[in-house]
Each structure stands twice: as C-alpha cells, then as structure tokens.
N, C-alpha and C. Protein backbone atom coordinates (compact mmCIF):
# COMPACT_ATOMS: atom_id res chain seq x y z
N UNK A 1 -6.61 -29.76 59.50
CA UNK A 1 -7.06 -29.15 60.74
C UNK A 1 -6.06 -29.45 61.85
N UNK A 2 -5.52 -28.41 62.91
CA UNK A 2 -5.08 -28.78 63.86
C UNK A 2 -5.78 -29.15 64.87
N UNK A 3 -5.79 -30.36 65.72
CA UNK A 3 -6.32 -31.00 66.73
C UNK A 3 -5.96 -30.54 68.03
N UNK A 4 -4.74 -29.34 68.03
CA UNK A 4 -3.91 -29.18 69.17
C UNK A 4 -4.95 -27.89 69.89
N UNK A 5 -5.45 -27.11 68.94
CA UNK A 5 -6.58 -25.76 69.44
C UNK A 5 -7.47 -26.32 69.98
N UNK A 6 -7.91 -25.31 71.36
CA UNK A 6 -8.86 -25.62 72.54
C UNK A 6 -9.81 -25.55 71.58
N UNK A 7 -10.96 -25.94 71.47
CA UNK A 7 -12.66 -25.67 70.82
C UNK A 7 -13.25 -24.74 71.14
N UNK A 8 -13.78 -23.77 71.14
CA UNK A 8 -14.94 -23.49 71.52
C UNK A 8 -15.81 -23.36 72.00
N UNK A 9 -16.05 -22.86 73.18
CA UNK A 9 -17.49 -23.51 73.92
C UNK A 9 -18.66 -23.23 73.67
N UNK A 10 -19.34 -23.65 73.39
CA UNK A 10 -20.88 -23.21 72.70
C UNK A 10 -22.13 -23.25 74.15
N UNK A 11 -22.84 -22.57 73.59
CA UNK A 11 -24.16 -22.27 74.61
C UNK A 11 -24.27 -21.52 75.71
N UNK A 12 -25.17 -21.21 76.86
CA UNK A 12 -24.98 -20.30 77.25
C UNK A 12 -23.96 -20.50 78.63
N UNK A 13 -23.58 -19.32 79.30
CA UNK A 13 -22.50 -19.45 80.38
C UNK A 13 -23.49 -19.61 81.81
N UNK A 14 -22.34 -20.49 82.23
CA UNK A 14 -22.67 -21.70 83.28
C UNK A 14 -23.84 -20.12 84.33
N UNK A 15 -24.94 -20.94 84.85
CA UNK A 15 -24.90 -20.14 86.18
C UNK A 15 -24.90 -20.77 87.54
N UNK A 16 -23.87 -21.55 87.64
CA UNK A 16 -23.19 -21.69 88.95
C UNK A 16 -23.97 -23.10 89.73
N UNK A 17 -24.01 -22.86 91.09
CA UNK A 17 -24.59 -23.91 91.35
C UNK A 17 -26.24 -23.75 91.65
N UNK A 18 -26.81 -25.00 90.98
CA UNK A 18 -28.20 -24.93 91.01
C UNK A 18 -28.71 -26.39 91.09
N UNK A 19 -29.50 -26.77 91.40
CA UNK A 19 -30.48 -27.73 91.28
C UNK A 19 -31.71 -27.76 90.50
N UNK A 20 -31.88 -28.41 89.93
CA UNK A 20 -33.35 -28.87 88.93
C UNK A 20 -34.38 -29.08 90.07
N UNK A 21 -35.04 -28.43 89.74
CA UNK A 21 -36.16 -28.76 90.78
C UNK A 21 -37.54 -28.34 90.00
N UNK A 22 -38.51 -29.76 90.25
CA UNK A 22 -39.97 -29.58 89.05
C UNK A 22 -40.75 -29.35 90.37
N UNK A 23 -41.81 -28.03 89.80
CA UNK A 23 -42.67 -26.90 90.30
C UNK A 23 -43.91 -27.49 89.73
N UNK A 24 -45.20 -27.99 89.84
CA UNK A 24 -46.35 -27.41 89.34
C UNK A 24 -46.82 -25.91 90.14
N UNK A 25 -47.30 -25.25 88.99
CA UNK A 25 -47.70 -23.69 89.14
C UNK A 25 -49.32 -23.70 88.79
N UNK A 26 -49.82 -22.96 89.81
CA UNK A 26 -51.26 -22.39 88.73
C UNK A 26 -51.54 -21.95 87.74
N UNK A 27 -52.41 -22.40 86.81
CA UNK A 27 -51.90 -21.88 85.19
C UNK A 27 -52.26 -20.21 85.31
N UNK A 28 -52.31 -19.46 86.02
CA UNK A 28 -52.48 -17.93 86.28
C UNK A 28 -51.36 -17.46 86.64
N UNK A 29 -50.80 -18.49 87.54
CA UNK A 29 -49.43 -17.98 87.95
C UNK A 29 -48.21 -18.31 86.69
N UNK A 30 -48.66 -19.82 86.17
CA UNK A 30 -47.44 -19.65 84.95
C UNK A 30 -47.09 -18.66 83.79
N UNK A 31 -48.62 -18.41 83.44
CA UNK A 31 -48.99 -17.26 82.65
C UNK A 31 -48.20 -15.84 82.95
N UNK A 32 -48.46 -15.34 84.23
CA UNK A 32 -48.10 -13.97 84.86
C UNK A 32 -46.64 -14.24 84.84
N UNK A 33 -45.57 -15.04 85.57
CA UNK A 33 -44.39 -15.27 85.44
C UNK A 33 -43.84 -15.49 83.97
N UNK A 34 -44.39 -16.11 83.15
CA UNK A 34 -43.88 -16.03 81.59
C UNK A 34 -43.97 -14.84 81.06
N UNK A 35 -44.88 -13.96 81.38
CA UNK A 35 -45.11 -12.41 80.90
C UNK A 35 -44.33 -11.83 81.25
N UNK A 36 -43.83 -11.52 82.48
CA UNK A 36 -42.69 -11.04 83.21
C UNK A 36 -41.47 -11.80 82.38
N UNK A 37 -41.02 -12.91 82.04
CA UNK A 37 -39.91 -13.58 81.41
C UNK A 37 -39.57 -13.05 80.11
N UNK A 38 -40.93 -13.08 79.34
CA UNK A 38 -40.65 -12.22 78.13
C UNK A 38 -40.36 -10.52 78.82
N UNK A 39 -41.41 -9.97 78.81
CA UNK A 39 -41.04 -8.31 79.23
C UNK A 39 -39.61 -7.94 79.58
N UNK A 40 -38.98 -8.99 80.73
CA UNK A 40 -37.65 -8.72 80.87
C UNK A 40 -36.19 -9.39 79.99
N UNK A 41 -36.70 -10.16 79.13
CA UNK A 41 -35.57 -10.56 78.30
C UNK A 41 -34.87 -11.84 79.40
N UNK A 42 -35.55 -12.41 80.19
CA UNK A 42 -34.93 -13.65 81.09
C UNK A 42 -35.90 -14.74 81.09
N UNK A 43 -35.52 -16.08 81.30
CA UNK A 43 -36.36 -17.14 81.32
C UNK A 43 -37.06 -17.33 82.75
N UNK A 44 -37.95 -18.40 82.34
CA UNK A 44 -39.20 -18.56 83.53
C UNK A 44 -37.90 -18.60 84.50
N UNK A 45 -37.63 -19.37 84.77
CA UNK A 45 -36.83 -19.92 85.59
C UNK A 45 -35.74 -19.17 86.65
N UNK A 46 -35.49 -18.46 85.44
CA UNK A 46 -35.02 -17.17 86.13
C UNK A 46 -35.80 -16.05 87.02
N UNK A 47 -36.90 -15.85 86.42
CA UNK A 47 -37.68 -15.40 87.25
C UNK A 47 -38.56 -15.85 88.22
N UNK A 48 -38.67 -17.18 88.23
CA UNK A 48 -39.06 -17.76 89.76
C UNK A 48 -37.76 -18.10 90.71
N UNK A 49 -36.63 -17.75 90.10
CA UNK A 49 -35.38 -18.09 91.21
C UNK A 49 -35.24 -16.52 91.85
N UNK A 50 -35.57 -15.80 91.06
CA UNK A 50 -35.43 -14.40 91.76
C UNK A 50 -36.89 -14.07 92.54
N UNK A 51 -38.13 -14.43 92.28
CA UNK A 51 -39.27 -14.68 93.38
C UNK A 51 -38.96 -15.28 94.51
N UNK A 52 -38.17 -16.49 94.44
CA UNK A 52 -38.31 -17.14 95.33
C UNK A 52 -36.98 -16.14 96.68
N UNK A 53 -35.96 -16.11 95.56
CA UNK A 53 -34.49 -15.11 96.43
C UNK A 53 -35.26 -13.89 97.07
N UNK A 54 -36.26 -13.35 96.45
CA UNK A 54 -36.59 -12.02 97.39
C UNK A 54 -37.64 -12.50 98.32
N UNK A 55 -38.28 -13.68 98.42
CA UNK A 55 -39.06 -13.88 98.97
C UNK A 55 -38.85 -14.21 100.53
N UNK A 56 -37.42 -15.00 100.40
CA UNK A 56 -36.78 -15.65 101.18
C UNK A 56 -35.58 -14.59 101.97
N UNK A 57 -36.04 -13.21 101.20
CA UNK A 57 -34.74 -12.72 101.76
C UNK A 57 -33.55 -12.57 101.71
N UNK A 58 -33.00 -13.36 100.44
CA UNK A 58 -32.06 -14.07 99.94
C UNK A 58 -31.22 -13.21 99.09
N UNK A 59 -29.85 -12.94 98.73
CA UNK A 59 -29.56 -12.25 97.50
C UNK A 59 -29.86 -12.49 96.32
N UNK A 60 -30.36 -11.71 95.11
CA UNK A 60 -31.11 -12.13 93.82
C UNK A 60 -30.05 -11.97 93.10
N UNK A 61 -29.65 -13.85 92.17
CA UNK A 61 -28.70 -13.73 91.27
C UNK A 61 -28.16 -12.48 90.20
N UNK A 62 -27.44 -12.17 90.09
CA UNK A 62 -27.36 -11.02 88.75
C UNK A 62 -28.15 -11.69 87.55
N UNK A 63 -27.90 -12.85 87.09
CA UNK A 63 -28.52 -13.23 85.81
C UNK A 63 -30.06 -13.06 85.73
N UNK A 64 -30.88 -13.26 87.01
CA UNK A 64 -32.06 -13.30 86.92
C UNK A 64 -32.60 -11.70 86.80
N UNK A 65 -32.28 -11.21 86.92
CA UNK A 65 -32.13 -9.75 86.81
C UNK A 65 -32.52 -9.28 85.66
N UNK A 66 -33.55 -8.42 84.82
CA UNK A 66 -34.13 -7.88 83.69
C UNK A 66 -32.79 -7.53 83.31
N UNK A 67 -32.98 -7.93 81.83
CA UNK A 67 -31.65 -7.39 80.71
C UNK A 67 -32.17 -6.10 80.26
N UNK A 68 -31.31 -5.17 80.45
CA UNK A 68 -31.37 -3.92 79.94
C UNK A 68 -30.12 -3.48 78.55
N UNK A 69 -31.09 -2.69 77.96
CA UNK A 69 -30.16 -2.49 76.69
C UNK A 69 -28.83 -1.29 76.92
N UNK A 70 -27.53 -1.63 76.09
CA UNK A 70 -26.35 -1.58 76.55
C UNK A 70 -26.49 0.33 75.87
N UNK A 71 -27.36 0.02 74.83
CA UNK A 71 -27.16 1.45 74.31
C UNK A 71 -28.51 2.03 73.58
N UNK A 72 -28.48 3.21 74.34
CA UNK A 72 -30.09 3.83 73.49
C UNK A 72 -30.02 3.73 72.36
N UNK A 73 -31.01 4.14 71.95
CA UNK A 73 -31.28 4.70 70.34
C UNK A 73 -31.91 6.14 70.08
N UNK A 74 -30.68 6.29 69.15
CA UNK A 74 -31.59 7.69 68.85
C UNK A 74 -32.57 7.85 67.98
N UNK A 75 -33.07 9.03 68.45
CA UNK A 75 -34.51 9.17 67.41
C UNK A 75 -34.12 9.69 66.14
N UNK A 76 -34.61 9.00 65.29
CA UNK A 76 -34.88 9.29 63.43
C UNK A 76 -34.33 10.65 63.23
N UNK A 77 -34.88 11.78 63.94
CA UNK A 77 -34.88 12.93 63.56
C UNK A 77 -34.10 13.27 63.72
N UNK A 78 -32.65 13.31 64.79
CA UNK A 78 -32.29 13.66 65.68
C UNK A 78 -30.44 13.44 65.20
N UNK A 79 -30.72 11.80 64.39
CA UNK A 79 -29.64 11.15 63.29
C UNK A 79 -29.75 11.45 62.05
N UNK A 80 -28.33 12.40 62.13
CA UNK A 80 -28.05 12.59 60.59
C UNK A 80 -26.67 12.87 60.24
C-alpha cells in the first residue's frame, strides 16, 4: 500500500458553523417535526434549524431544505 495517497473522507459534508444545542420539545411537536423530516428526505434537526431561520427571519440553510429528486420517472407505459 502506498501511505503517500490523501484518504478519503467518509460521512456526510460538513454544514458549516453550528452549535449543539439540546431542545426538549412537546411530544406533539417532536412527532409533527419528524413527519416533516421523513416526508422531506432531511433530519429533525434540519428541520427545526429551518423553523427556527424562518421564524426569526433569518436566511434558511440550503441543506435544510426538502431534497428533491434529480430525475423523474417515467411511467411503465410510456418506456420502451
């Protein structure tokens, strides 16, 4: 093996500067925000940083932002 090649970086890409900060939530509210987390393909976290950014007025990160798919699909019928 050469030792001289950069590695790899594994996991996901940085999002910038942030702070850890622990929330207790109403379990109605954790519920409703995790639903929203799944539905949009982003984590809780993400979606209470973008609650809190529009709440405040604030610009809403790109990452927190619903992932949308890069390419339709066509219908069954339609592919051939």
């Amino acid at each position: 093996m050469n030792s001289a090649l950069p590695r790899a970086k594994s996991g996901p890409k940085p999002k910038g500067d942030r702070v850890r900060t622990s929330v207790a939530l109403p379990a109605e509210v954790r519920v409703q925000a995790q639903a929203i987390a799944d539905r949009e393909g982003v984590t809780l976290t993400d979606v209470i940083g973008r609650l809190c950014s529009e709440a405040l007025g604030l610009p809403v990160p790109s990452y927190c932002l619903p992932k949308t798919e890069s390419q339709e699909e066509l219908p069954l019928a339609d592919a051939s």
